[in-house]
PDB file of N, CA and C in Angstrom:
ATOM      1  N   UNK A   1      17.896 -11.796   2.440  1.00  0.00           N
ATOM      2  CA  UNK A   1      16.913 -11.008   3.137  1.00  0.00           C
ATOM      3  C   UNK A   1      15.769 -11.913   3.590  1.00  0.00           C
ATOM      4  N   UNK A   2      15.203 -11.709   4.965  1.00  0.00           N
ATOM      5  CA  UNK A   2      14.483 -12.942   4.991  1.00  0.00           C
ATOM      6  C   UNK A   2      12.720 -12.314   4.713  1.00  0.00           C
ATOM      7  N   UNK A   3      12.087 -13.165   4.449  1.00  0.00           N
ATOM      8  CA  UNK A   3      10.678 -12.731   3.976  1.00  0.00           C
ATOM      9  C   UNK A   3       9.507 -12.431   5.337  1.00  0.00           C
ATOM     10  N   UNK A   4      10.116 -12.945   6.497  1.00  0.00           N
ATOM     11  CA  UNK A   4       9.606 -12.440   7.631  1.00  0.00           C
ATOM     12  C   UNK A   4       9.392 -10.636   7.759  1.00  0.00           C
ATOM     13  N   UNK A   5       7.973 -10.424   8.057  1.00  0.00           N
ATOM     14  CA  UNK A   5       7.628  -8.616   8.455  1.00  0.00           C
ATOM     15  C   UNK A   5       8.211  -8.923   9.473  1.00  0.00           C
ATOM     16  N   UNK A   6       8.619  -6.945   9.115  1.00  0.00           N
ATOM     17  CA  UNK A   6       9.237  -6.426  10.582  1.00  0.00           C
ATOM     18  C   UNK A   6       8.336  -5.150  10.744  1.00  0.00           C
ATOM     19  N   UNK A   7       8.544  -5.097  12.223  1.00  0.00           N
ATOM     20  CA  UNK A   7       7.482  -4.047  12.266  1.00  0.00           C
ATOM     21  C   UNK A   7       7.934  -2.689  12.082  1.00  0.00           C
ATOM     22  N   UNK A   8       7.396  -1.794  11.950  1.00  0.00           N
ATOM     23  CA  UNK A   8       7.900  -0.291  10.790  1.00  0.00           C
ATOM     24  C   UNK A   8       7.807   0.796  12.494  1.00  0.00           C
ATOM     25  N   UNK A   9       8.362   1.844  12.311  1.00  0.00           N
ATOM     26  CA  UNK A   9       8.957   2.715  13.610  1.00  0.00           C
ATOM     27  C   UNK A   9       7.422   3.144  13.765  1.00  0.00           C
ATOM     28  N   UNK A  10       6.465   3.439  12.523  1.00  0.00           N
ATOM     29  CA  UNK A  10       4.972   4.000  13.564  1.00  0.00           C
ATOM     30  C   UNK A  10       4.726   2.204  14.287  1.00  0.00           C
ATOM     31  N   UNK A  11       4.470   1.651  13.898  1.00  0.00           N
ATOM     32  CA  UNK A  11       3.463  -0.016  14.292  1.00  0.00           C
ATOM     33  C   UNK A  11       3.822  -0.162  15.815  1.00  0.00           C
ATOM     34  N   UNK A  12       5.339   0.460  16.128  1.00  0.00           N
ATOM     35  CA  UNK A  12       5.833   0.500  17.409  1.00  0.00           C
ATOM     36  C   UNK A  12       5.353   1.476  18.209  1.00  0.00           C
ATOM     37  N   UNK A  13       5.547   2.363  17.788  1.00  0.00           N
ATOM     38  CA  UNK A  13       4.853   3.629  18.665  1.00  0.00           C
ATOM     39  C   UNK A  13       3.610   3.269  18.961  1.00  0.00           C
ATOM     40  N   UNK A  14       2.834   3.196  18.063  1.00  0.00           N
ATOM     41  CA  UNK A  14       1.119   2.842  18.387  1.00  0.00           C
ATOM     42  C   UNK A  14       1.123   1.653  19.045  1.00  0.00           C
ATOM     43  N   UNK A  15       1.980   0.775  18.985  1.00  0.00           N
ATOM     44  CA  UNK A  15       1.657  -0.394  20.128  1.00  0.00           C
ATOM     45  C   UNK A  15       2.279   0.238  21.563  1.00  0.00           C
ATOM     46  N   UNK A  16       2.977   1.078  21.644  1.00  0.00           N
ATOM     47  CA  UNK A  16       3.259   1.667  22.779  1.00  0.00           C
ATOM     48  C   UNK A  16       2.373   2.595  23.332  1.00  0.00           C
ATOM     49  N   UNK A  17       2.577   3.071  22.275  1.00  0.00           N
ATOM     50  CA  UNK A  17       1.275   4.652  23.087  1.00  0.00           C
ATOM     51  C   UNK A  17      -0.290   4.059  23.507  1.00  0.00           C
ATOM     52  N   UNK A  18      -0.563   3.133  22.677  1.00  0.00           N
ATOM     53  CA  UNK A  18      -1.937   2.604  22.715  1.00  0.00           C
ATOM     54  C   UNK A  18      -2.105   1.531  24.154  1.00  0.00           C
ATOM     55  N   UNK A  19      -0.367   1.032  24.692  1.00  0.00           N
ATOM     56  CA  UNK A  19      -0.996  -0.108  25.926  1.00  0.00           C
ATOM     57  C   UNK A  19      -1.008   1.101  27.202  1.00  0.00           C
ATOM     58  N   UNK A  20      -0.925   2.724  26.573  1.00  0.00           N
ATOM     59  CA  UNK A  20      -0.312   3.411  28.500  1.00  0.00           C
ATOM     60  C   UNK A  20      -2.098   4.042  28.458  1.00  0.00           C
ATOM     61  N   UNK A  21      -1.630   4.250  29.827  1.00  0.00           N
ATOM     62  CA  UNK A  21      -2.844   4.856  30.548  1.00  0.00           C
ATOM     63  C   UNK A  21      -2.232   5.259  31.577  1.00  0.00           C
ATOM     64  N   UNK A  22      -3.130   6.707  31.968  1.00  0.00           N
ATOM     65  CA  UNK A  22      -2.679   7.690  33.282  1.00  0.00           C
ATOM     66  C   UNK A  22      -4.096   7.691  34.010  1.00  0.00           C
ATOM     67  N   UNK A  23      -3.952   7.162  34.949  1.00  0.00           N
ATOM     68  CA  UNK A  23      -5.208   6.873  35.924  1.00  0.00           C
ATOM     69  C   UNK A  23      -6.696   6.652  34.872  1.00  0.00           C
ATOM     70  N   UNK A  24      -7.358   7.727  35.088  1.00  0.00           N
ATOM     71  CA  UNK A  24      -8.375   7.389  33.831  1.00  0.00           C
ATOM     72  C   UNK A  24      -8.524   7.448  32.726  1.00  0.00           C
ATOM     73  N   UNK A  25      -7.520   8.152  32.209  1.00  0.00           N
ATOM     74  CA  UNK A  25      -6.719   8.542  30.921  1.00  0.00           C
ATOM     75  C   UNK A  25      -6.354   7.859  30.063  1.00  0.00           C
ATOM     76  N   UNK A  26      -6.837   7.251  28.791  1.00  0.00           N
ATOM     77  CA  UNK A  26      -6.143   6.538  28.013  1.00  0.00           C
ATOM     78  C   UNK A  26      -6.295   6.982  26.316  1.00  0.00           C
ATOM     79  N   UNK A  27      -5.412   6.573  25.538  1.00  0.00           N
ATOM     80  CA  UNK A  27      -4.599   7.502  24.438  1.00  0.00           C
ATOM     81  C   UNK A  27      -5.450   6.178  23.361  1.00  0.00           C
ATOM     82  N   UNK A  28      -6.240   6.222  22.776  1.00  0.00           N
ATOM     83  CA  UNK A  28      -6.284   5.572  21.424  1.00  0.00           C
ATOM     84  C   UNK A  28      -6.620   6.289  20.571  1.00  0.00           C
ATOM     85  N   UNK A  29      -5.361   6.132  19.240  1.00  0.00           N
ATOM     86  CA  UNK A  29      -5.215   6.743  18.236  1.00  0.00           C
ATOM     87  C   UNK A  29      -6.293   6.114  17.229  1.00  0.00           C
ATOM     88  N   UNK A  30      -7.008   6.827  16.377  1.00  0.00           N
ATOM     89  CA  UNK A  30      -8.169   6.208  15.478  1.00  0.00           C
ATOM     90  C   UNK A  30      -7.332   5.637  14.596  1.00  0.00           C
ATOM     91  N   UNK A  31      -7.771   4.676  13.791  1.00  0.00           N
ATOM     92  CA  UNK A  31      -7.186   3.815  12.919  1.00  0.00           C
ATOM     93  C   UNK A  31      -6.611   4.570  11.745  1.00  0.00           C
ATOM     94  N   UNK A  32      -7.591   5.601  11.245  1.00  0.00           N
ATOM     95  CA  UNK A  32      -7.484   6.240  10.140  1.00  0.00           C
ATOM     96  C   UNK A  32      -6.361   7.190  10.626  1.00  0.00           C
ATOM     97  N   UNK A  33      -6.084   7.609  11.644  1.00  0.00           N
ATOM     98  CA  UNK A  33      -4.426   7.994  11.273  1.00  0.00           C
ATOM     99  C   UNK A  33      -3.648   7.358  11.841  1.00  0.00           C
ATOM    100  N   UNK A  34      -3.400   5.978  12.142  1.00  0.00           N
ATOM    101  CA  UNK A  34      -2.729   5.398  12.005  1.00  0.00           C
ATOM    102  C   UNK A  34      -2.328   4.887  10.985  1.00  0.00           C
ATOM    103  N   UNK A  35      -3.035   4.351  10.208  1.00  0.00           N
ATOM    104  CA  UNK A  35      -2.970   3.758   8.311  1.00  0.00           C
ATOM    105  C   UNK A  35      -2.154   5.332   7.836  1.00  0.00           C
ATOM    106  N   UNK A  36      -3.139   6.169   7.858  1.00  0.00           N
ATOM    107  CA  UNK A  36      -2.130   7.372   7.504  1.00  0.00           C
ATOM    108  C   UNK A  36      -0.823   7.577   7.769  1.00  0.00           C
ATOM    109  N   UNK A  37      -0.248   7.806   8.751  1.00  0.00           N
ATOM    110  CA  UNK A  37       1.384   7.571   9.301  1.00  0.00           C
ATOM    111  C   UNK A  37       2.061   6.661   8.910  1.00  0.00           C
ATOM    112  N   UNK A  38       0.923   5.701   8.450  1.00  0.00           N
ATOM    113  CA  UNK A  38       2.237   4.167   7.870  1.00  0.00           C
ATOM    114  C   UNK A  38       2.374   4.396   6.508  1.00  0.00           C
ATOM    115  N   UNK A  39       1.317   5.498   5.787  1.00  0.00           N
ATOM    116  CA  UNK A  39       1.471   5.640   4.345  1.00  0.00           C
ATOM    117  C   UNK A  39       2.826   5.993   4.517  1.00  0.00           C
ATOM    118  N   UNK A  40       2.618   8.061   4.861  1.00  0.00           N
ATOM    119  CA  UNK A  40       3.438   8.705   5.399  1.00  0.00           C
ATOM    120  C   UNK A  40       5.009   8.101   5.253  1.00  0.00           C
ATOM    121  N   UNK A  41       5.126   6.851   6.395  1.00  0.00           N
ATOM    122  CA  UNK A  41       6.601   6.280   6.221  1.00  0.00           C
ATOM    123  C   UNK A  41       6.849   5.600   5.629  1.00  0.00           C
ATOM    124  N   UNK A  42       5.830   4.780   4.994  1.00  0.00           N
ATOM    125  CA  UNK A  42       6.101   3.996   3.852  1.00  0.00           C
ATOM    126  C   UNK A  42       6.630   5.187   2.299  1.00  0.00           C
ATOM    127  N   UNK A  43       6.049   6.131   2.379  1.00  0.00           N
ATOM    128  CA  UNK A  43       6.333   6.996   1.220  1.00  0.00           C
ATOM    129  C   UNK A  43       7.713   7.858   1.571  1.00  0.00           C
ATOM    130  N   UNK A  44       8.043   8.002   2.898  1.00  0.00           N
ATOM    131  CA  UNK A  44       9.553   8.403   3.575  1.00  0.00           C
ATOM    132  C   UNK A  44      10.395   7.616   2.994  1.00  0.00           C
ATOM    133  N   UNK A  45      10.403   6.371   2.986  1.00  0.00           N
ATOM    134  CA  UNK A  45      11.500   5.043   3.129  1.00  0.00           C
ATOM    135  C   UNK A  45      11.515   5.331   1.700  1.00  0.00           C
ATOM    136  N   UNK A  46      10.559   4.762   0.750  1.00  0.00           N
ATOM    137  CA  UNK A  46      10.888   4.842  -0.870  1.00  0.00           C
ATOM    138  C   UNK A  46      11.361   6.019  -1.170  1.00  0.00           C
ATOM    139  N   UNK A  47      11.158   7.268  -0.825  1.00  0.00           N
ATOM    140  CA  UNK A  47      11.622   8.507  -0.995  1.00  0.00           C
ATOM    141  C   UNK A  47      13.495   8.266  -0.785  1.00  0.00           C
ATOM    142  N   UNK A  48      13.973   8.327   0.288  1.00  0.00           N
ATOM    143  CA  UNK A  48      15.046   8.259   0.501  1.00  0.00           C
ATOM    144  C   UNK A  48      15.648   6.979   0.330  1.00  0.00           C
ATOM    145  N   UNK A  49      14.968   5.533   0.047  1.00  0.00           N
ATOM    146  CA  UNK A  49      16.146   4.508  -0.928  1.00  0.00           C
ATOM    147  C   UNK A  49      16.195   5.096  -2.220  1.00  0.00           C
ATOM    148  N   UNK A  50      15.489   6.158  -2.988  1.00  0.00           N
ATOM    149  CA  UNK A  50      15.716   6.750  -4.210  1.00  0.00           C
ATOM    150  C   UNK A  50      17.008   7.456  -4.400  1.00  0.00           C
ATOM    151  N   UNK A  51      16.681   8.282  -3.393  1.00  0.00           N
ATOM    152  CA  UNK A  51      17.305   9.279  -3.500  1.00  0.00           C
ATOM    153  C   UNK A  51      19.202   8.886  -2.817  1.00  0.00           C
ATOM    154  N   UNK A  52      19.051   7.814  -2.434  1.00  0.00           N
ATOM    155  CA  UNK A  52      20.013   7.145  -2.279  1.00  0.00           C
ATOM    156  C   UNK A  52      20.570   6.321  -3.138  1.00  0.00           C
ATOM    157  N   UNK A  53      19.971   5.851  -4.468  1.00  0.00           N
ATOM    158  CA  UNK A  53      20.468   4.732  -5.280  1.00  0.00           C
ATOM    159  C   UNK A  53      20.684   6.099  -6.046  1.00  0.00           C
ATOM    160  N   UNK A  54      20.422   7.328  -6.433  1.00  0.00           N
ATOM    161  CA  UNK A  54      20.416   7.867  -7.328  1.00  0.00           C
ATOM    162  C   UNK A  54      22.318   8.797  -6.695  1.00  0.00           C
ATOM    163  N   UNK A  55      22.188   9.194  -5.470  1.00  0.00           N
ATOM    164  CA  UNK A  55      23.259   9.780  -5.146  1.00  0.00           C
ATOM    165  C   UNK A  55      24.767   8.758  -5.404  1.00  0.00           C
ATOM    166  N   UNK A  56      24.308   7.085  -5.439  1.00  0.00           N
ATOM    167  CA  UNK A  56      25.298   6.175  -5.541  1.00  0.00           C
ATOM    168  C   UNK A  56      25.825   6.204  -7.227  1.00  0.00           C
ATOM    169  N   UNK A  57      24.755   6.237  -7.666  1.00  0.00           N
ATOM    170  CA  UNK A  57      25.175   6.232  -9.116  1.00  0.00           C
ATOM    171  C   UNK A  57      26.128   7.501  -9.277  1.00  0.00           C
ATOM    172  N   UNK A  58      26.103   8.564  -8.565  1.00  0.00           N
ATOM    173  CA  UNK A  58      26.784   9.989  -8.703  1.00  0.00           C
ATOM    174  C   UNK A  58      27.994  10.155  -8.420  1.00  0.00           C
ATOM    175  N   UNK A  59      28.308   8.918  -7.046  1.00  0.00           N
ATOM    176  CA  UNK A  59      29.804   9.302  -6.226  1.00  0.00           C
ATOM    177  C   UNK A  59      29.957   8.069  -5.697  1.00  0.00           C
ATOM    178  N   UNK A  60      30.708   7.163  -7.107  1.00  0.00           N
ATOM    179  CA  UNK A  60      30.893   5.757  -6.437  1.00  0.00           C
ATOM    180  C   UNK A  60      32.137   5.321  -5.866  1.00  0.00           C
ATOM    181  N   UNK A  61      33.060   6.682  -5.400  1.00  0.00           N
ATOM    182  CA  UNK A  61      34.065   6.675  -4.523  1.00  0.00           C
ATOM    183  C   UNK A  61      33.652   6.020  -3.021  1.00  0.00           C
ATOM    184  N   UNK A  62      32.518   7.025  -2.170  1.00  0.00           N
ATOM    185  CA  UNK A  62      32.058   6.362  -0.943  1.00  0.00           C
ATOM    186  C   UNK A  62      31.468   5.005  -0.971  1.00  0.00           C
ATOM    187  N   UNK A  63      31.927   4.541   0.056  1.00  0.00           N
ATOM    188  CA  UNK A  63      31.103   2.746   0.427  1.00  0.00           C
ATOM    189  C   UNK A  63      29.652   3.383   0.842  1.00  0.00           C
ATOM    190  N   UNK A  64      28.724   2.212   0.688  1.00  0.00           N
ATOM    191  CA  UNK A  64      27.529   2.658   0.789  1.00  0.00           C
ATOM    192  C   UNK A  64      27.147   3.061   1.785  1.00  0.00           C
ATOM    193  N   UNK A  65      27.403   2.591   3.217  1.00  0.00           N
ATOM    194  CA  UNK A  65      27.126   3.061   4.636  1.00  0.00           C
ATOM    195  C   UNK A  65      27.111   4.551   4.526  1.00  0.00           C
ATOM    196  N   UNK A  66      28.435   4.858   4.147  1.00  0.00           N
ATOM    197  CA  UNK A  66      28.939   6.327   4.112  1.00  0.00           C
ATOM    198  C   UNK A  66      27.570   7.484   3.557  1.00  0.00           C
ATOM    199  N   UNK A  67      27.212   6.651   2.279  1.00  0.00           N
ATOM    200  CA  UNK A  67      26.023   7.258   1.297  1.00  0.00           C
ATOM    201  C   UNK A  67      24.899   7.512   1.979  1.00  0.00           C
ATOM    202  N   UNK A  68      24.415   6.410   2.548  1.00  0.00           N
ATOM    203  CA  UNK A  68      23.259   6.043   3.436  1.00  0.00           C
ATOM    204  C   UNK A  68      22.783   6.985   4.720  1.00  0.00           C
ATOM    205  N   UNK A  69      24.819   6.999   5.360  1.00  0.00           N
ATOM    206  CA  UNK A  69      24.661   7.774   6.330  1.00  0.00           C
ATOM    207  C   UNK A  69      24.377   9.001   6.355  1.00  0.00           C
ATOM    208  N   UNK A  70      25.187   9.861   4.998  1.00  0.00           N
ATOM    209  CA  UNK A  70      24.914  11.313   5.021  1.00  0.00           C
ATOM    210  C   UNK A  70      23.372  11.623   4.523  1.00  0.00           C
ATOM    211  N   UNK A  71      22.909  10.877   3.510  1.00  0.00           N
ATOM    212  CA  UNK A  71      21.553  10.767   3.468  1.00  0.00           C
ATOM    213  C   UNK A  71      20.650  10.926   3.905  1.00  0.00           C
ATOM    214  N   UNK A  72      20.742  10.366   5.113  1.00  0.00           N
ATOM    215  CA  UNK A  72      19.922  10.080   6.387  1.00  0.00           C
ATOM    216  C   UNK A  72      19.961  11.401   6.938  1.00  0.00           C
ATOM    217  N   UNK A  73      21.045  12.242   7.311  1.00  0.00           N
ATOM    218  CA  UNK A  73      21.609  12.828   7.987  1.00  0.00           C
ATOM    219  C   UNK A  73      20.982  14.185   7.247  1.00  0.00           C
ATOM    220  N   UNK A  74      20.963  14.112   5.750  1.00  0.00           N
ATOM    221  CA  UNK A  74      20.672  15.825   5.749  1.00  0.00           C
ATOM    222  C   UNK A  74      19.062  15.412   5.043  1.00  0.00           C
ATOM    223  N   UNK A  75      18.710  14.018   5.237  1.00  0.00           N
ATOM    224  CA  UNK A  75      17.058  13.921   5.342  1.00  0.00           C
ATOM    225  C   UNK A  75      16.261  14.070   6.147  1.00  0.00           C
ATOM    226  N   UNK A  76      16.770  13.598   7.476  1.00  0.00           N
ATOM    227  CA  UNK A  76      16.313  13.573   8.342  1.00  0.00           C
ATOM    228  C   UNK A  76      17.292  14.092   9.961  1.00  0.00           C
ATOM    229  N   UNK A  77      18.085  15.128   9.993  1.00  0.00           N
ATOM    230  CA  UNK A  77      18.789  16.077  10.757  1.00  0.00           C
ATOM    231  C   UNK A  77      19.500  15.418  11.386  1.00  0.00           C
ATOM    232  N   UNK A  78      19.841  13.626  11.367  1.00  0.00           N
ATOM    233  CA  UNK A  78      21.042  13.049  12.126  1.00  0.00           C
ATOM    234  C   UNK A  78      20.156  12.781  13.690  1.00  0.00           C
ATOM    235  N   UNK A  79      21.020  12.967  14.391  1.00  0.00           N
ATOM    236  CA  UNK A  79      21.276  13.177  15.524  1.00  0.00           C
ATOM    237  C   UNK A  79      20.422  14.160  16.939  1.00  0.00           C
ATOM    238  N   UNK A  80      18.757  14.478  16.041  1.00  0.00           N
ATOM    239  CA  UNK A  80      18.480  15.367  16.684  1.00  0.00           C
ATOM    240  C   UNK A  80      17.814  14.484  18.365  1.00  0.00           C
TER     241      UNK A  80
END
């Protein structure tokens, strides 16, 4: 695993939403909910690698992708 940050799905959005502008219009999100949203997914991610090491210990028939995937899927609705 390499020790290089990567940037997390809010850090992207807010660097996106934060470079647009509509004629005079421009979108900056205050810091304080931005830090907030990164708690937010930072407390998402540990939530569901839990709940994923805990479902592995349960049904060590599936390969892990498999685990990961349905996981994902009835954590966060798949495909919406």
């Amino acid at each position: 695993m390499s020790n290089e940050k990567q940037q997390t799905a809010v850090e992207w959005l807010i660097s996106k939403v934060n470079k647009q502008s509509w004629g005079d219009f421009r979108i900056d999100i205050p810091n304080e909910i931005i830090e907030q949203a990164k708690e937010m997914e930072k407390l998402q991610m540990i939530l569901f690698a839990c709940d994923v090491h805990m479902d592995i210990k349960k049904d060590r028939v599936k390969s892990l992708m498999e685990l990961v995937e349905e996981m994902y899927n009835k954590t966060y609705g798949g495909n919406k």
